[in-house]
PDB file of N, CA and C in Angstrom:
ATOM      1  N   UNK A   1      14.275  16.332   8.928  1.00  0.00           N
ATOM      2  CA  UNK A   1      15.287  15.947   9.876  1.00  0.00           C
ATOM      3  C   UNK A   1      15.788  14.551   9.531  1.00  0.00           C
ATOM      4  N   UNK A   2      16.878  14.104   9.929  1.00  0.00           N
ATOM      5  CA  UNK A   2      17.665  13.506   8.892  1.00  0.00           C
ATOM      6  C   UNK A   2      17.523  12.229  10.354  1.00  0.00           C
ATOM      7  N   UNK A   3      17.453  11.222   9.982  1.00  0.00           N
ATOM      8  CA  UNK A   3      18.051   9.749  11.455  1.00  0.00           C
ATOM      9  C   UNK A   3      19.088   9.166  11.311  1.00  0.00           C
ATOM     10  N   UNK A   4      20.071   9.534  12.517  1.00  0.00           N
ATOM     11  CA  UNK A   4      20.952   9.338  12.343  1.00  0.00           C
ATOM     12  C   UNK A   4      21.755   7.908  12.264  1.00  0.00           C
ATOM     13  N   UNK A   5      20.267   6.497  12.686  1.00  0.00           N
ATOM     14  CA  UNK A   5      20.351   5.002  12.122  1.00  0.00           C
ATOM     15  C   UNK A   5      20.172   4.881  11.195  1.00  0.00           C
ATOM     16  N   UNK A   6      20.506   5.968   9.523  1.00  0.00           N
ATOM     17  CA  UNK A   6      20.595   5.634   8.714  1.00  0.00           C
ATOM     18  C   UNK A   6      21.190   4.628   8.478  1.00  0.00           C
ATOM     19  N   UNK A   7      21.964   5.029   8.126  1.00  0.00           N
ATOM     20  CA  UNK A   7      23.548   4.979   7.874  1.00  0.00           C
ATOM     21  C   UNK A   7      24.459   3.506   9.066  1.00  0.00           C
ATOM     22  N   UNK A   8      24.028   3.725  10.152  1.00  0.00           N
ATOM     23  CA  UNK A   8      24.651   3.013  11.535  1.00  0.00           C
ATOM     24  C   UNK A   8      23.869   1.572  11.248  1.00  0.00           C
ATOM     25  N   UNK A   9      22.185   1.278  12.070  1.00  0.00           N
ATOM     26  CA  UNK A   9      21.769   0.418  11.824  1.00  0.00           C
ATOM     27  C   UNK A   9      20.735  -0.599  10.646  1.00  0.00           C
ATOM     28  N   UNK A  10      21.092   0.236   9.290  1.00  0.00           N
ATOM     29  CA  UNK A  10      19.866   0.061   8.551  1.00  0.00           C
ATOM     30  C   UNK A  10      18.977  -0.280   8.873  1.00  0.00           C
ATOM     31  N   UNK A  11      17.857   0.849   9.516  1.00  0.00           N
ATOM     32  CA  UNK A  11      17.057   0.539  10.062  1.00  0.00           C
ATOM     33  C   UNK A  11      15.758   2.093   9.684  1.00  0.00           C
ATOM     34  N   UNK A  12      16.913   2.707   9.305  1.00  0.00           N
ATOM     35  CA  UNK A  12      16.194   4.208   8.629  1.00  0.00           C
ATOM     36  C   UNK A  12      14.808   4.627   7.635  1.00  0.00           C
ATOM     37  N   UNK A  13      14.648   5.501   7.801  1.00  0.00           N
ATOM     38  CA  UNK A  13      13.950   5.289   5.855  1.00  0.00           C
ATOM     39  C   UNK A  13      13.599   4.746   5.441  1.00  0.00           C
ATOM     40  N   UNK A  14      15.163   5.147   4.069  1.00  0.00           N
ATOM     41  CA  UNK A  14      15.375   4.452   3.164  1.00  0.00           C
ATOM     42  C   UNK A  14      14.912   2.518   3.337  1.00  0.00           C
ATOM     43  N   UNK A  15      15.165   2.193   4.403  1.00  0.00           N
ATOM     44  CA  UNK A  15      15.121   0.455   4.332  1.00  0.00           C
ATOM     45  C   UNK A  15      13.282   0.092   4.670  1.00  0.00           C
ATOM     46  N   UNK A  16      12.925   1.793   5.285  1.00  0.00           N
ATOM     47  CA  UNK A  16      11.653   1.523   5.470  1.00  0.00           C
ATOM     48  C   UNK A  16      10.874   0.827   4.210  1.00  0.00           C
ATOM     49  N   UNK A  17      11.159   2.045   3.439  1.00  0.00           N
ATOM     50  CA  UNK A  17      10.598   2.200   1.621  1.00  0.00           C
ATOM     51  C   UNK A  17      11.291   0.807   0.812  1.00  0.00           C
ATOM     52  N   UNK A  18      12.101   0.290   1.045  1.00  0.00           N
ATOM     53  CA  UNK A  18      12.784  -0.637   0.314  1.00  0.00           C
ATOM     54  C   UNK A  18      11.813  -1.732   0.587  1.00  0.00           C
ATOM     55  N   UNK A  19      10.920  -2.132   1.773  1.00  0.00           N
ATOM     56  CA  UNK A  19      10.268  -3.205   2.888  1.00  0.00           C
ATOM     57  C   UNK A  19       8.872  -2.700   2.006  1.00  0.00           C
ATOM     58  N   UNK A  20       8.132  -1.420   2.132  1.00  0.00           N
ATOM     59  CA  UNK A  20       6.985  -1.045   1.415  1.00  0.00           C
ATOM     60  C   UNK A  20       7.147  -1.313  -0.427  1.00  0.00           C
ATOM     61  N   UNK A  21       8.052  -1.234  -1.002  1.00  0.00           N
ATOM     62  CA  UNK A  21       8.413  -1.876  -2.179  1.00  0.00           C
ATOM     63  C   UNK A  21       7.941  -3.054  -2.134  1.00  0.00           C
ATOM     64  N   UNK A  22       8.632  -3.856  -1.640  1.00  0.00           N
ATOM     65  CA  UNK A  22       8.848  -5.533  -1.905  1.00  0.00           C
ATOM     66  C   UNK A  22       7.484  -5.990  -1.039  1.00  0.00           C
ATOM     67  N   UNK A  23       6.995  -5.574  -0.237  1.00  0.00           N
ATOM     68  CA  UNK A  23       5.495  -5.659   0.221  1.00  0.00           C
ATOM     69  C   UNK A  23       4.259  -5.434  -0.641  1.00  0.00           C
ATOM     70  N   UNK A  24       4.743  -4.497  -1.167  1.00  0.00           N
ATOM     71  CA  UNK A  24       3.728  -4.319  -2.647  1.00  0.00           C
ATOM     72  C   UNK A  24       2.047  -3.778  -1.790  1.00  0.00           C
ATOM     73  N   UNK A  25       1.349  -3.986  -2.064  1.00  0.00           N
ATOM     74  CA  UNK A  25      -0.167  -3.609  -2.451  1.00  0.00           C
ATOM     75  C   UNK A  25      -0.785  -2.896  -0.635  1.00  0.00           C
ATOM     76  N   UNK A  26      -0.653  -3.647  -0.110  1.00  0.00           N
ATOM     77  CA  UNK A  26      -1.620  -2.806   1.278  1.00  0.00           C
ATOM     78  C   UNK A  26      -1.962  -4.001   1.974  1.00  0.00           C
ATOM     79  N   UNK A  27      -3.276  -3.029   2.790  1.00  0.00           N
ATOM     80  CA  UNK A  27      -3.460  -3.890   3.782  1.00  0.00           C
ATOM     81  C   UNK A  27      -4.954  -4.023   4.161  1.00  0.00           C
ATOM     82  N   UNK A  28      -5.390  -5.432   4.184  1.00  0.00           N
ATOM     83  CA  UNK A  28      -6.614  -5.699   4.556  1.00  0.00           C
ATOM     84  C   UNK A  28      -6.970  -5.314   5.794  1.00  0.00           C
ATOM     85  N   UNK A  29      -8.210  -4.524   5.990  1.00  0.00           N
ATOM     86  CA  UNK A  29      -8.396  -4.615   7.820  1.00  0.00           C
ATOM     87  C   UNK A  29      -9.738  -5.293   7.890  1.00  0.00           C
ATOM     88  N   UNK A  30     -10.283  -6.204   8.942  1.00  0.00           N
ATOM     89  CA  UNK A  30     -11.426  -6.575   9.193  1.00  0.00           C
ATOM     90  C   UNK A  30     -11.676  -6.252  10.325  1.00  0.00           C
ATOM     91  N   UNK A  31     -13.330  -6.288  10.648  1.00  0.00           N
ATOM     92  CA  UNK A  31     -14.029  -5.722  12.024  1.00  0.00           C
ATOM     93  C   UNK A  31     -14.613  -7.286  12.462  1.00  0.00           C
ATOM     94  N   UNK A  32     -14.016  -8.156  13.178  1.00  0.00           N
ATOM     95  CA  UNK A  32     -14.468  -9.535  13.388  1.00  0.00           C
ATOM     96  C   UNK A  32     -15.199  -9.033  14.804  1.00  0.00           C
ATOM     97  N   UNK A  33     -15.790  -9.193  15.317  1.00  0.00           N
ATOM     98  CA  UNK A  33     -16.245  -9.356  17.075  1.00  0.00           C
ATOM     99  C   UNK A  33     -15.706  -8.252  17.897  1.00  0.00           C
ATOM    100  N   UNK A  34     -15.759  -7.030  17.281  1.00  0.00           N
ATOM    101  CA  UNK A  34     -15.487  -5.880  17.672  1.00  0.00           C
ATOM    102  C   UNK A  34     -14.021  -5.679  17.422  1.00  0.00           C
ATOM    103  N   UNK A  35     -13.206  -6.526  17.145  1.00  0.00           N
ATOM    104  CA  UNK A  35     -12.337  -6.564  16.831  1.00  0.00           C
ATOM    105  C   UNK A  35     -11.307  -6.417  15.781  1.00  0.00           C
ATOM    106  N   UNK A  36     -10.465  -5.677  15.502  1.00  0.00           N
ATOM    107  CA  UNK A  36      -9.803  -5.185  13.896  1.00  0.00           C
ATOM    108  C   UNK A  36      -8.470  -5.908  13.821  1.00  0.00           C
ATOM    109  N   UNK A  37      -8.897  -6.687  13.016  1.00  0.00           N
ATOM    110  CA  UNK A  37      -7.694  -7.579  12.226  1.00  0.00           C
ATOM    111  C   UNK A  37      -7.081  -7.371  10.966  1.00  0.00           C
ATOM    112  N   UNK A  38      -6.025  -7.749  10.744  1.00  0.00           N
ATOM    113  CA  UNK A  38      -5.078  -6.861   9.649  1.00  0.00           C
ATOM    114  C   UNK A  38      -4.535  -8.264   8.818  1.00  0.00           C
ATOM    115  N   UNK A  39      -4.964  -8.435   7.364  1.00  0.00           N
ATOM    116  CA  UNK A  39      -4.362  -9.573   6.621  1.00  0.00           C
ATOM    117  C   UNK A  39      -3.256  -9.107   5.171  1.00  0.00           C
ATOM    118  N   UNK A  40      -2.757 -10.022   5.049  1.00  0.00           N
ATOM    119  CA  UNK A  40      -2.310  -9.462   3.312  1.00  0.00           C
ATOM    120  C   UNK A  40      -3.288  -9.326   2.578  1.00  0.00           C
ATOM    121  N   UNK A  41      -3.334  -8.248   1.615  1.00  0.00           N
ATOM    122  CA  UNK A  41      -4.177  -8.021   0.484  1.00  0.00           C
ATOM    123  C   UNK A  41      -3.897  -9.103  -0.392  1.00  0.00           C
ATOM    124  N   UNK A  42      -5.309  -9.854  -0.581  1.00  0.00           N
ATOM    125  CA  UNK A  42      -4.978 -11.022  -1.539  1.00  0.00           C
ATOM    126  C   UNK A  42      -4.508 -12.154  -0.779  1.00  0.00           C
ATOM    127  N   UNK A  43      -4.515 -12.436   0.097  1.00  0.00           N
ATOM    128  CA  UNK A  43      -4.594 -13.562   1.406  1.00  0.00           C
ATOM    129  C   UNK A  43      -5.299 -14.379   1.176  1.00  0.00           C
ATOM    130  N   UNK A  44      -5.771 -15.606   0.892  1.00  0.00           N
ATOM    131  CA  UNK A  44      -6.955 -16.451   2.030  1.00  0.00           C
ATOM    132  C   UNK A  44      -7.751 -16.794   0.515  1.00  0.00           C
ATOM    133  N   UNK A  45      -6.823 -16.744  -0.456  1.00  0.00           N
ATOM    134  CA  UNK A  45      -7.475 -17.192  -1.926  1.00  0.00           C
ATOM    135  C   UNK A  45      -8.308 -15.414  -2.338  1.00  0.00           C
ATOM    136  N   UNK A  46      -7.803 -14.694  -2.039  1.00  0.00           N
ATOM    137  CA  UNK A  46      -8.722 -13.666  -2.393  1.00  0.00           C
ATOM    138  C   UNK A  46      -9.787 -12.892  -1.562  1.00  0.00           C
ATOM    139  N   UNK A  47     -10.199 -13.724  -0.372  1.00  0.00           N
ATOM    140  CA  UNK A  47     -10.782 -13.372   0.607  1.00  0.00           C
ATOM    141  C   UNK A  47     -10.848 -12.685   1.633  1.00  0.00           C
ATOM    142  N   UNK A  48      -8.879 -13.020   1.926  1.00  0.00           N
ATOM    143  CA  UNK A  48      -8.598 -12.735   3.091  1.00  0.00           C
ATOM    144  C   UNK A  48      -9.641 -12.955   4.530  1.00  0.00           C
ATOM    145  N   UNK A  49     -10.450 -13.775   4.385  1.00  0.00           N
ATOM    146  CA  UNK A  49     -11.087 -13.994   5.761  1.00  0.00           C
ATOM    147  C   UNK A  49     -11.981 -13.035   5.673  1.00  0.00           C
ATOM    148  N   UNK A  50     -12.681 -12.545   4.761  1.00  0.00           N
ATOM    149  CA  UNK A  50     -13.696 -11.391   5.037  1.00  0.00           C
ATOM    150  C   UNK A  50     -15.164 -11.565   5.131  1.00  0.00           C
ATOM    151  N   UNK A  51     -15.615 -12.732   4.429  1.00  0.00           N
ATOM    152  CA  UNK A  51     -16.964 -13.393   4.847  1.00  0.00           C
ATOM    153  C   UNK A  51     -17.633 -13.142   5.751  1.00  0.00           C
ATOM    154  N   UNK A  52     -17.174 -13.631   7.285  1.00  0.00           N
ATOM    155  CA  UNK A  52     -17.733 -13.095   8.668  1.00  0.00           C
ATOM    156  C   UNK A  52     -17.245 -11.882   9.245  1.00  0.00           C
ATOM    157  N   UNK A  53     -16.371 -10.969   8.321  1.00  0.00           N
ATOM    158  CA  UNK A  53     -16.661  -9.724   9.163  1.00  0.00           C
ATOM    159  C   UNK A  53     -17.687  -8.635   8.963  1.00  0.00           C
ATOM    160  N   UNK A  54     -17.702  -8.281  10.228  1.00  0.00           N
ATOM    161  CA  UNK A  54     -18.541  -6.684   9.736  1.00  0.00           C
ATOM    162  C   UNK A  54     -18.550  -6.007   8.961  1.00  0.00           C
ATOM    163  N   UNK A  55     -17.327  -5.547   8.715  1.00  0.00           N
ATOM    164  CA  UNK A  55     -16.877  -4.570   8.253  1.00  0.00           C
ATOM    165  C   UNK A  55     -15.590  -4.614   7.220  1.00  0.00           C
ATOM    166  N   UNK A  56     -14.703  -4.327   6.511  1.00  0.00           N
ATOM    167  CA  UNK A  56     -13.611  -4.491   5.858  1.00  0.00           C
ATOM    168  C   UNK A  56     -13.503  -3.213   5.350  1.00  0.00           C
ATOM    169  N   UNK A  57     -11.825  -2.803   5.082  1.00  0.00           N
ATOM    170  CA  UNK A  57     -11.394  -1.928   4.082  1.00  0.00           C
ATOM    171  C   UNK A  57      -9.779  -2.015   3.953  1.00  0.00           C
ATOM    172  N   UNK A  58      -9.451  -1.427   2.730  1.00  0.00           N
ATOM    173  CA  UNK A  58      -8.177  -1.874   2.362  1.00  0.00           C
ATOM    174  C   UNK A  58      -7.589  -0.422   2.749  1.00  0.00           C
ATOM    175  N   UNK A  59      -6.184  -0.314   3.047  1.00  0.00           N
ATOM    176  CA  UNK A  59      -5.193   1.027   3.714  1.00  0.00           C
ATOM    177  C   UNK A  59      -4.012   0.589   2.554  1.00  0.00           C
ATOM    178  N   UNK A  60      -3.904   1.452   1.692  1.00  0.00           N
ATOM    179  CA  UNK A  60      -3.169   1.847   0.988  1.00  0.00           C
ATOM    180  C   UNK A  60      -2.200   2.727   1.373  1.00  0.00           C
ATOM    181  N   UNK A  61      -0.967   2.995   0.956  1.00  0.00           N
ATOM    182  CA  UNK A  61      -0.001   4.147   1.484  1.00  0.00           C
ATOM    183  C   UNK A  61       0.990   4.260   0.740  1.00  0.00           C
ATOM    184  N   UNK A  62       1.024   6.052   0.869  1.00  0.00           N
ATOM    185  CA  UNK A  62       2.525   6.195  -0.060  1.00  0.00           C
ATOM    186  C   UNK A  62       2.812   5.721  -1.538  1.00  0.00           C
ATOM    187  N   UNK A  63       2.202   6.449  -2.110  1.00  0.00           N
ATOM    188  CA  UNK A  63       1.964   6.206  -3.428  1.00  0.00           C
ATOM    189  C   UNK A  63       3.338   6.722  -4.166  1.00  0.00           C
ATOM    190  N   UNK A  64       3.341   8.136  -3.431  1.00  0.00           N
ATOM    191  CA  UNK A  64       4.309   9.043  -4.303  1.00  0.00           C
ATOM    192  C   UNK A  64       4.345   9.142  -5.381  1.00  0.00           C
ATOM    193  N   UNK A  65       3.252   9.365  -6.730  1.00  0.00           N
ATOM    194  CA  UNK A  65       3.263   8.932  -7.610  1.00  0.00           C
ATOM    195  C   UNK A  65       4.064  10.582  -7.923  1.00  0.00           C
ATOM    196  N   UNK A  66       5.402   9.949  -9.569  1.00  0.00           N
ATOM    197  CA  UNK A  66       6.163  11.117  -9.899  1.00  0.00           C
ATOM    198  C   UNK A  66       7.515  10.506  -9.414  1.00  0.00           C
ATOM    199  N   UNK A  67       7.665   9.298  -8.364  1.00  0.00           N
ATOM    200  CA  UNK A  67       9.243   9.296  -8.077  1.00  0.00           C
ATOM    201  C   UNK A  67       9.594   7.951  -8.668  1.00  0.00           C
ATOM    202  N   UNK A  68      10.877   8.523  -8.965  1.00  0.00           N
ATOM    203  CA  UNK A  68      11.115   6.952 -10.330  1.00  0.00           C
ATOM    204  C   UNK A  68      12.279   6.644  -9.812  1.00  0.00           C
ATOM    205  N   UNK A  69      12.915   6.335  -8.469  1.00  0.00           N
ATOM    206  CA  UNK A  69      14.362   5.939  -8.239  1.00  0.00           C
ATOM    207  C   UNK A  69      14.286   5.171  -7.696  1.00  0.00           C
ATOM    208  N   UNK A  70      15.032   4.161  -7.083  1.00  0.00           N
ATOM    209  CA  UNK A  70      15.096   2.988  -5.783  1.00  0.00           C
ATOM    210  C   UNK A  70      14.931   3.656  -4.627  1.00  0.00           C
ATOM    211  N   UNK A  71      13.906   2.699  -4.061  1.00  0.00           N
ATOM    212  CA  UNK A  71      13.344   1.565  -4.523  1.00  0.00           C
ATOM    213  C   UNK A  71      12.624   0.807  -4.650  1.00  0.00           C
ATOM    214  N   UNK A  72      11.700   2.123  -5.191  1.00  0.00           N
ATOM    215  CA  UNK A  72      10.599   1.607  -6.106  1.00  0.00           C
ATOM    216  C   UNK A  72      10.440   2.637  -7.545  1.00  0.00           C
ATOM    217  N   UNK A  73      10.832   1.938  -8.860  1.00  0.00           N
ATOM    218  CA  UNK A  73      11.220   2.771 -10.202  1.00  0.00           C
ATOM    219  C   UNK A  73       9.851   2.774 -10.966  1.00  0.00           C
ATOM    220  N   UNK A  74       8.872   1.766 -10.352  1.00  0.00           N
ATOM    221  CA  UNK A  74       7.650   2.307 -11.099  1.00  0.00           C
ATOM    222  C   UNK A  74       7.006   2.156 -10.407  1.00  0.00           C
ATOM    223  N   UNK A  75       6.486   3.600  -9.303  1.00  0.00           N
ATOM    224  CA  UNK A  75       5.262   3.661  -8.533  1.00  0.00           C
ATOM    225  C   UNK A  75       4.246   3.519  -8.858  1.00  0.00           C
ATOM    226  N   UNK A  76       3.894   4.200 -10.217  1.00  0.00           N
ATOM    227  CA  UNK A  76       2.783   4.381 -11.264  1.00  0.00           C
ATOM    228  C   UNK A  76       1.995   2.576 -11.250  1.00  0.00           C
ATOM    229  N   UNK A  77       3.401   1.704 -11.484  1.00  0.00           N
ATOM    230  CA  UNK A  77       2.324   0.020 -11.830  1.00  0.00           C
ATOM    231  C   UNK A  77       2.450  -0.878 -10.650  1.00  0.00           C
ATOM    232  N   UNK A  78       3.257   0.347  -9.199  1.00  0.00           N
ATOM    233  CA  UNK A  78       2.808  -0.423  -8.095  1.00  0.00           C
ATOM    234  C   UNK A  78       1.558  -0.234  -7.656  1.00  0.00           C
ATOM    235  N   UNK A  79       1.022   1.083  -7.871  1.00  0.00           N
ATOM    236  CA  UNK A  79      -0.122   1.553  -7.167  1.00  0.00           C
ATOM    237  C   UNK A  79      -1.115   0.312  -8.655  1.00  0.00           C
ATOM    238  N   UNK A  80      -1.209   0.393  -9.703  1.00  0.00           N
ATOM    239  CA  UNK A  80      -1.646  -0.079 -10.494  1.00  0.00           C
ATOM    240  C   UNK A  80      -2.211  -1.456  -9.821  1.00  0.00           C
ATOM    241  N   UNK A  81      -1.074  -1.777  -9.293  1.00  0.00           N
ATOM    242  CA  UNK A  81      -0.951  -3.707  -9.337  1.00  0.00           C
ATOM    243  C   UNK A  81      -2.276  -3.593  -8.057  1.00  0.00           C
ATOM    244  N   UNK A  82      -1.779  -2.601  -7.270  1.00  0.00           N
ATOM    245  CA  UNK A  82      -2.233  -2.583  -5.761  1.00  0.00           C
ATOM    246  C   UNK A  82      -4.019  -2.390  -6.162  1.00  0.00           C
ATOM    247  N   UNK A  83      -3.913  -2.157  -7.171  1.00  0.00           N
ATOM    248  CA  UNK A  83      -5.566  -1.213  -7.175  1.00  0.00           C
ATOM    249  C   UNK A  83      -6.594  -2.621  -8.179  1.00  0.00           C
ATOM    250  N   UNK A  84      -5.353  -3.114  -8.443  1.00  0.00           N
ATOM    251  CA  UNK A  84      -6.007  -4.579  -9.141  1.00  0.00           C
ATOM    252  C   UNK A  84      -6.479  -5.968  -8.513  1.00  0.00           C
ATOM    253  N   UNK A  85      -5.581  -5.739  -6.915  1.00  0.00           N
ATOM    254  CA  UNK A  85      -5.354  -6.615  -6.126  1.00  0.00           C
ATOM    255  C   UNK A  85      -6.612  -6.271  -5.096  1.00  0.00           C
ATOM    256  N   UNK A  86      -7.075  -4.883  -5.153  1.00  0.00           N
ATOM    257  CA  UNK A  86      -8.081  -4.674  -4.142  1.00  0.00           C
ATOM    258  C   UNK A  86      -9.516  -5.253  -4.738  1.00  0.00           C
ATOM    259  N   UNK A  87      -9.328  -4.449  -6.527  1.00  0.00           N
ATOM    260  CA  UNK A  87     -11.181  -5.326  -7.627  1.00  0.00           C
ATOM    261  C   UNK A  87     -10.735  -7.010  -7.501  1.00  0.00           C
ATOM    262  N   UNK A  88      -9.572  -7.708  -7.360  1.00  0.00           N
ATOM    263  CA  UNK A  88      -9.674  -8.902  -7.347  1.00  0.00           C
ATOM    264  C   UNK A  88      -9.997  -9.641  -5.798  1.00  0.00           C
ATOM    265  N   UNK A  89     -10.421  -9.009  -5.139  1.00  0.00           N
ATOM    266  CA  UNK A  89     -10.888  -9.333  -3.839  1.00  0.00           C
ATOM    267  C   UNK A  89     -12.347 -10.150  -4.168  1.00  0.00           C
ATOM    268  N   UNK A  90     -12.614 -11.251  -3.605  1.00  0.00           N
ATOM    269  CA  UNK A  90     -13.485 -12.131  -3.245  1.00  0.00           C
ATOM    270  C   UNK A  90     -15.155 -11.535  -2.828  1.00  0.00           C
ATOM    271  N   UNK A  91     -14.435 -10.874  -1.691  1.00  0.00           N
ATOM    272  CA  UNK A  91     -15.189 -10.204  -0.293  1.00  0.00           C
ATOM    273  C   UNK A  91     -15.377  -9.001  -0.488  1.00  0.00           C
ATOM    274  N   UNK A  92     -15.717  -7.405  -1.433  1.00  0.00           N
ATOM    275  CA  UNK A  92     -15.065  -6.139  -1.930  1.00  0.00           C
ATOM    276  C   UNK A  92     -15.168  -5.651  -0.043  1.00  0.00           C
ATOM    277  N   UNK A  93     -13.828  -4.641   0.273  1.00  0.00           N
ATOM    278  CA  UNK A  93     -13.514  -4.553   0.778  1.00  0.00           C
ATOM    279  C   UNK A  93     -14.839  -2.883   0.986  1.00  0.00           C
ATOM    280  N   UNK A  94     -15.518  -2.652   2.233  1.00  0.00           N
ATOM    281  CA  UNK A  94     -16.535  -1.311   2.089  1.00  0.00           C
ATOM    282  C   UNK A  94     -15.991   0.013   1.692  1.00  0.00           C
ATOM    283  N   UNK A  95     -14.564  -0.222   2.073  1.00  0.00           N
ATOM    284  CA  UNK A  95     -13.627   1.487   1.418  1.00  0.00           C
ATOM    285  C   UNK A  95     -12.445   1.172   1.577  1.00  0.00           C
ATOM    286  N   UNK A  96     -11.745   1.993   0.091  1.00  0.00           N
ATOM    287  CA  UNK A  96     -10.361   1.880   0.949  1.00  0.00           C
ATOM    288  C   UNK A  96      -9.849   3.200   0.731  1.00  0.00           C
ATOM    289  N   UNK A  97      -8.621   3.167   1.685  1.00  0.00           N
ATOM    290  CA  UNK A  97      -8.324   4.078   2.484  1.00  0.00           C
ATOM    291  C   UNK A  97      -6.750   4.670   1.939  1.00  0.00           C
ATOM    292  N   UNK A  98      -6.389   5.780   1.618  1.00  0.00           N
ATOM    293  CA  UNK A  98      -4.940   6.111   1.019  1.00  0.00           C
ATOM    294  C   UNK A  98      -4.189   7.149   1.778  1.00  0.00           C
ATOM    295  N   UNK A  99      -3.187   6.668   2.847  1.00  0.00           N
ATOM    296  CA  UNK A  99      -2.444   7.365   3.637  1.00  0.00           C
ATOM    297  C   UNK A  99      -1.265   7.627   3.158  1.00  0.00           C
ATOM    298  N   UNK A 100      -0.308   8.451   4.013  1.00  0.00           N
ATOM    299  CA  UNK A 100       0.872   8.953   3.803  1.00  0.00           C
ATOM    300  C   UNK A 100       0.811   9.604   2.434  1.00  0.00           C
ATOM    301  N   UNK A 101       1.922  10.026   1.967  1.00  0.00           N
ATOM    302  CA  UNK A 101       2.144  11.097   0.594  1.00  0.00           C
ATOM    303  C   UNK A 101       1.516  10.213  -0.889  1.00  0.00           C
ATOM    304  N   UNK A 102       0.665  11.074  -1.661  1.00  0.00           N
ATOM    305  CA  UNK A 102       0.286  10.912  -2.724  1.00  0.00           C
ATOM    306  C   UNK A 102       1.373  11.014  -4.342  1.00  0.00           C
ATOM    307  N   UNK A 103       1.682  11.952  -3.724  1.00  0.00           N
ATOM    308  CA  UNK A 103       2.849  12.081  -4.911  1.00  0.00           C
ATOM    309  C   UNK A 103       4.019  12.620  -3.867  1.00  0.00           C
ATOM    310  N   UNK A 104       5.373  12.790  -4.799  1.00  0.00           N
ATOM    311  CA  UNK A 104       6.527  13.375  -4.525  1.00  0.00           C
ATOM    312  C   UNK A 104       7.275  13.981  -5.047  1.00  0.00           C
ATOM    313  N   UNK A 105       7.059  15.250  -5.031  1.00  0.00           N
ATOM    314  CA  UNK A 105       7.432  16.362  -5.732  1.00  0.00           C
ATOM    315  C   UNK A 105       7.584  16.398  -7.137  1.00  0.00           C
ATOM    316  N   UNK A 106       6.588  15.998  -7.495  1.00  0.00           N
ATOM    317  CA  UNK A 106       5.930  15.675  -8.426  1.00  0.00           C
ATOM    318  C   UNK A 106       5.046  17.580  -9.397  1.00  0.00           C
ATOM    319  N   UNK A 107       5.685  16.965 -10.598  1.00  0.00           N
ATOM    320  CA  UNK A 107       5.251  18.046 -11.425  1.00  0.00           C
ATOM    321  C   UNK A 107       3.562  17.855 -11.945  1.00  0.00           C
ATOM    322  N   UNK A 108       3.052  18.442 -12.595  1.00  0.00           N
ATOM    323  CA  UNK A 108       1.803  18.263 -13.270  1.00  0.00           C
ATOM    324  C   UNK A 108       1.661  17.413 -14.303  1.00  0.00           C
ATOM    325  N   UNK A 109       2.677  17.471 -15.150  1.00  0.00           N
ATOM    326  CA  UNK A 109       2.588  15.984 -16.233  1.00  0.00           C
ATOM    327  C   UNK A 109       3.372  14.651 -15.749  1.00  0.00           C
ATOM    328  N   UNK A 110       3.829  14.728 -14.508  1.00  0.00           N
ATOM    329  CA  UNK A 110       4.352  13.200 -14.173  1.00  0.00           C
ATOM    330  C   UNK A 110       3.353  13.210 -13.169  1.00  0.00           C
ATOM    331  N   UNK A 111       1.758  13.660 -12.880  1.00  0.00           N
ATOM    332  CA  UNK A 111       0.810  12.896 -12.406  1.00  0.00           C
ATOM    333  C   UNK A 111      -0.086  11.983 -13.094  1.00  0.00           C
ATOM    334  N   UNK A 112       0.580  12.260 -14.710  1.00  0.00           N
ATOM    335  CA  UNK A 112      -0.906  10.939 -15.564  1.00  0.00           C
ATOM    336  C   UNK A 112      -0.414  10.279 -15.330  1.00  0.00           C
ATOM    337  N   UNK A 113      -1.159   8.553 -14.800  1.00  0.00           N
ATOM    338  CA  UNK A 113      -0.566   7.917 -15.379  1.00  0.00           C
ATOM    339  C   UNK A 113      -1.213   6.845 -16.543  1.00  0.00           C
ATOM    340  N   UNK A 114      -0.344   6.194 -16.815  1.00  0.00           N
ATOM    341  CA  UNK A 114      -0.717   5.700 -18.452  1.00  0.00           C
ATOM    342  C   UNK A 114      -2.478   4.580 -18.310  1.00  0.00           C
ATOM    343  N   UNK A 115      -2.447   4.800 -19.355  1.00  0.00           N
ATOM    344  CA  UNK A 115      -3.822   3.927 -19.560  1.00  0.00           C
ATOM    345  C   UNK A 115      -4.148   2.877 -19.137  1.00  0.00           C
TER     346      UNK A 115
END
């Protein structure tokens, strides 16, 4: 089903995915005092504040690996960057977590990706 603030308020989609582009890698969550807090991946020198929590894990999303258009033309070395940004963590995060679509309509040989 199609929204019809495409188009009207750029506010659709498309501008969603354009925002998850330029955001790049994910998202830290911590369990501080029962409490779940959400930082940039790669925050806080690498730490993101994870020392005193309980708990931690990184939420990844929307990989779509297979779609090569705007705007994002190489999912393949976003997820890459993202998966470099989680081993360069300070604090290792206890799991992380990969929501929304994995690929996008995506064939069987545009799931390798390169070395």
């Amino acid at each position: 089903m199609r929204n019809t603030r495409d188009n009207d308020e750029g506010s659709g989609r498309r501008d969603f995915l354009k925002c998850m582009a330029w955001a790049g890698a994910g998202t830290l969550w911590l369990m501080k005092g029962g409490v779940l807090q959400a930082r940039t991946l790669g925050g806080d020198s690498g730490t993101g504040g994870a020392g005193d929590a309980t708990f931690s894990f990184v939420q990844i999303s929307d990989s779509h690996i297979g779609f090569h258009k705007e705007p994002n033309l190489d999912v393949a070395g976003t997820l890459q960057a993202s998966l470099a940004r989680i081993n360069a963590q300070t604090a290792r995060p206890d799991f992380v977590l990969h929501t929304g679509d994995l690929t996008h309509l995506s064939k069987p040989k545009e799931l390798r990706l390169p070395n």
